[in-house]
N, C-alpha and C. Protein backbone atom coordinates (compact mmCIF):
# COMPACT_ATOMS: atom_id res chain seq x y z
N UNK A 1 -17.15 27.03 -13.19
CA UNK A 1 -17.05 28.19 -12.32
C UNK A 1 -18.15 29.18 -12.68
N UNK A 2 -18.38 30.01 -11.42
CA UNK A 2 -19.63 30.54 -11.53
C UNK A 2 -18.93 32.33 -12.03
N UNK A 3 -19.87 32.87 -12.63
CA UNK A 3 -19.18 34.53 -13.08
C UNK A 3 -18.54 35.21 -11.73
N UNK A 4 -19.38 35.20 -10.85
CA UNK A 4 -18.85 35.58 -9.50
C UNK A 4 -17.64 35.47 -8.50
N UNK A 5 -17.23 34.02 -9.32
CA UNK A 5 -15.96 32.88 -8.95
C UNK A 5 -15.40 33.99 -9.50
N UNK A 6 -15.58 33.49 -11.02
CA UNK A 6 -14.38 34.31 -12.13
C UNK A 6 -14.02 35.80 -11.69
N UNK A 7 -14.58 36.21 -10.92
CA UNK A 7 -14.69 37.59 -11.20
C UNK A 7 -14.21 38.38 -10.11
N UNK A 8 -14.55 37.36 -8.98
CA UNK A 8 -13.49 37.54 -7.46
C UNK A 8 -12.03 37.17 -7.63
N UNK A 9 -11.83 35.97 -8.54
CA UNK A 9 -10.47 35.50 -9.19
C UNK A 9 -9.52 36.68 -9.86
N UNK A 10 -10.50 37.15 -10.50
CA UNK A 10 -9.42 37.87 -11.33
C UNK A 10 -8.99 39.45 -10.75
N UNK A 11 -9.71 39.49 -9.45
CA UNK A 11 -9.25 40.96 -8.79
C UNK A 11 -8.04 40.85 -7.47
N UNK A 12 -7.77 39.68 -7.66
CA UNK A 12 -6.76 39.32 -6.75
C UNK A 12 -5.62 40.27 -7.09
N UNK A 13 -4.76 40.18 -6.41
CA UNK A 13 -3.44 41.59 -6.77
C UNK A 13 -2.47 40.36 -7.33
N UNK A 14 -1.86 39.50 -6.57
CA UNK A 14 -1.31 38.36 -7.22
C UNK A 14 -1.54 38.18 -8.81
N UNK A 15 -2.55 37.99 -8.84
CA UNK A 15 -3.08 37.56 -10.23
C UNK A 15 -2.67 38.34 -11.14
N UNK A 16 -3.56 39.91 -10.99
CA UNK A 16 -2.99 40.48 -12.16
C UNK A 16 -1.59 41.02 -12.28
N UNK A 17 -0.84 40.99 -10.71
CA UNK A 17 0.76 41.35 -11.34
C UNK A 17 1.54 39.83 -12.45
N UNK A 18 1.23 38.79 -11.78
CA UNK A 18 1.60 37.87 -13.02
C UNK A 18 1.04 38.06 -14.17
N UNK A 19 0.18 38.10 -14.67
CA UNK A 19 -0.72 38.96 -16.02
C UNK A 19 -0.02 39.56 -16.24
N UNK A 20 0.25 40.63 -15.89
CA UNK A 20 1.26 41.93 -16.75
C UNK A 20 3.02 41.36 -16.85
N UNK A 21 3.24 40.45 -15.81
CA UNK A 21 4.61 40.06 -15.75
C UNK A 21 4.55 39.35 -17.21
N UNK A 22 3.61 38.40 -17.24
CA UNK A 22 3.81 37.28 -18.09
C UNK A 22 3.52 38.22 -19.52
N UNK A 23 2.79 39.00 -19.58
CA UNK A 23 3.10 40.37 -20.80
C UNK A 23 3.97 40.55 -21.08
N UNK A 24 4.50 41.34 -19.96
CA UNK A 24 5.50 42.09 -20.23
C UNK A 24 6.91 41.70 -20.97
N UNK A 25 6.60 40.48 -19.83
CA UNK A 25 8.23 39.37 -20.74
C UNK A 25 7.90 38.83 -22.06
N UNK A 26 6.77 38.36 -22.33
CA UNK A 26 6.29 38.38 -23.85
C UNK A 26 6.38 39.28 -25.13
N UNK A 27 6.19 40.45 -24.45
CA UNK A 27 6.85 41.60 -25.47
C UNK A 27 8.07 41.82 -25.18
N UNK A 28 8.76 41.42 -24.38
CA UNK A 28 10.46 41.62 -24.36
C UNK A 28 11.22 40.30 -25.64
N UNK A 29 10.35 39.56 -25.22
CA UNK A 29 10.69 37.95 -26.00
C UNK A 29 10.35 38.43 -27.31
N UNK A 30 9.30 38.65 -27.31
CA UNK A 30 8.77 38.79 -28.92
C UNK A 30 9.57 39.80 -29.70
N UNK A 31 10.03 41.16 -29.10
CA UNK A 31 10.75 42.11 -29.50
C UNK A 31 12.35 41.66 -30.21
N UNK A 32 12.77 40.87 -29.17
CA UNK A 32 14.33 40.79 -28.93
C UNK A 32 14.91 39.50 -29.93
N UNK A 33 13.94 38.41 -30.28
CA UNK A 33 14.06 37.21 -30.93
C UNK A 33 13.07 37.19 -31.64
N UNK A 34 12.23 38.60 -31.85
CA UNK A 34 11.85 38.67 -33.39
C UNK A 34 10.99 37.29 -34.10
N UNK A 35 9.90 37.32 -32.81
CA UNK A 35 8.89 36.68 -32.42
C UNK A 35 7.29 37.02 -32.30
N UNK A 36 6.65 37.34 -33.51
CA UNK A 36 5.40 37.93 -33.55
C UNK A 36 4.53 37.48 -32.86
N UNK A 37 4.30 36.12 -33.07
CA UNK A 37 2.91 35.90 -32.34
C UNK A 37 3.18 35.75 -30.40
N UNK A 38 4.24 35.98 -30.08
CA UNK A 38 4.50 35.80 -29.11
C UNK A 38 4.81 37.61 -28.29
N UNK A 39 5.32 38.17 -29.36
CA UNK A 39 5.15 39.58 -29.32
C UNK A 39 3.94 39.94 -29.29
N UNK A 40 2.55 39.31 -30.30
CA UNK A 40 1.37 39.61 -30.10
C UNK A 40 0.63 39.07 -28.52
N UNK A 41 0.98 38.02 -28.20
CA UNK A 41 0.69 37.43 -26.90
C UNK A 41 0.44 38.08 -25.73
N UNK A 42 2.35 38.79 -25.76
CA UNK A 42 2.20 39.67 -24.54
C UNK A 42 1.35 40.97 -25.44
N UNK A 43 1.04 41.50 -26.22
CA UNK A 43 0.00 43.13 -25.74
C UNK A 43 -1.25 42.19 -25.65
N UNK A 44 -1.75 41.19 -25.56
CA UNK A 44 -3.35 40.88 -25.43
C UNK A 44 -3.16 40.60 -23.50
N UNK A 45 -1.99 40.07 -23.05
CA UNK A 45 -2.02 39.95 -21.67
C UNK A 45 -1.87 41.02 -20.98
N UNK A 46 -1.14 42.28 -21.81
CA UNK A 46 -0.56 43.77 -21.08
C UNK A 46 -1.83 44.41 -21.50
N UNK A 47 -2.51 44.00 -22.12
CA UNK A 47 -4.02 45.06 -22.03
C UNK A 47 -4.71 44.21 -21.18
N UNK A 48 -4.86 42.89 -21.54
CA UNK A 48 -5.90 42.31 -20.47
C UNK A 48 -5.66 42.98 -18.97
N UNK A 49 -4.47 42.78 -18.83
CA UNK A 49 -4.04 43.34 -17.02
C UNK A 49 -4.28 44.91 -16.90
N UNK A 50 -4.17 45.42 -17.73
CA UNK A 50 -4.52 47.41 -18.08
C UNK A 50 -6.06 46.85 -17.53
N UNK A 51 -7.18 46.05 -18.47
CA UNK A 51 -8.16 46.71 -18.38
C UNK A 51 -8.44 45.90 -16.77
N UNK A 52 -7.83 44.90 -16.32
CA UNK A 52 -8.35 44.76 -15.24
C UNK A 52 -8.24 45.45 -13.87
N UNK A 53 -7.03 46.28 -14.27
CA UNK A 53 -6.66 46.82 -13.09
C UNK A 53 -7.00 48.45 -12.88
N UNK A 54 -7.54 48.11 -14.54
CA UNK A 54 -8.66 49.68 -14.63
C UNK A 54 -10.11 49.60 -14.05
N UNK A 55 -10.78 48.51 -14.03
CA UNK A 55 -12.27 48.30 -13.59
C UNK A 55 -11.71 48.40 -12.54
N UNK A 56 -10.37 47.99 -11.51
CA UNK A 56 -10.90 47.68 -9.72
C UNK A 56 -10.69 49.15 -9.50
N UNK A 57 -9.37 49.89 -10.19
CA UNK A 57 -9.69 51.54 -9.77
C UNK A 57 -11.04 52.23 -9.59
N UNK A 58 -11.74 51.56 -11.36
CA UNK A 58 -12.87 52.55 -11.37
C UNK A 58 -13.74 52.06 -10.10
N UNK A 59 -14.21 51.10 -9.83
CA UNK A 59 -15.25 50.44 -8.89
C UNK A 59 -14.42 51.32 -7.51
N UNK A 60 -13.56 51.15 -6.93
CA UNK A 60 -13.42 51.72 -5.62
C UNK A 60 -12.86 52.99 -5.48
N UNK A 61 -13.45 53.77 -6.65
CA UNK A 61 -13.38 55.24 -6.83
C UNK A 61 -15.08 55.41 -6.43
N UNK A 62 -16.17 54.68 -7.27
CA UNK A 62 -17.55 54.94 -7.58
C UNK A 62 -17.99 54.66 -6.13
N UNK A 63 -17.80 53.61 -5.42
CA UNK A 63 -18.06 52.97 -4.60
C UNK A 63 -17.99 53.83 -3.15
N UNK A 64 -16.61 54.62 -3.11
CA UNK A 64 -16.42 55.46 -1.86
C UNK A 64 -17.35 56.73 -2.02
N UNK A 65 -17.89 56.95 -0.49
CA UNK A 65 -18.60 58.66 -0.67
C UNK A 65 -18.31 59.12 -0.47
């Protein structure tokens, strides 16, 4: 896949609400059954989805005149 692929892929709305879903329940899992690396899992997917859904804000903030 080309960066451009990747990069149209990952601004889909679909996409990143599963990202944060699949977080989110990861730190519920990891919390509740006292499960670290799985507790660590979900904050690398609940930031990954933070920062992605922070670049499409910033871009169609910069973008409008």
């Amino acid at each position: 896949m080309g960066l451009g692929v990747k990069s149209r892929l990952l601004d889909k709305k679909p996409l990143l609400i599963l990202i944060c879903v699949i977080g989110i329940t990861a730190l519920g899992y990891g919390m509740f059954k006292d499960n670290d690396p799985i507790f660590i899992l979900g904050i690398v997917f609940v930031t990954g989805g933070y920062l992605l859904i922070r670049r499409r804000l910033k871009d169609s903030t910069t973008n409008d005149p």
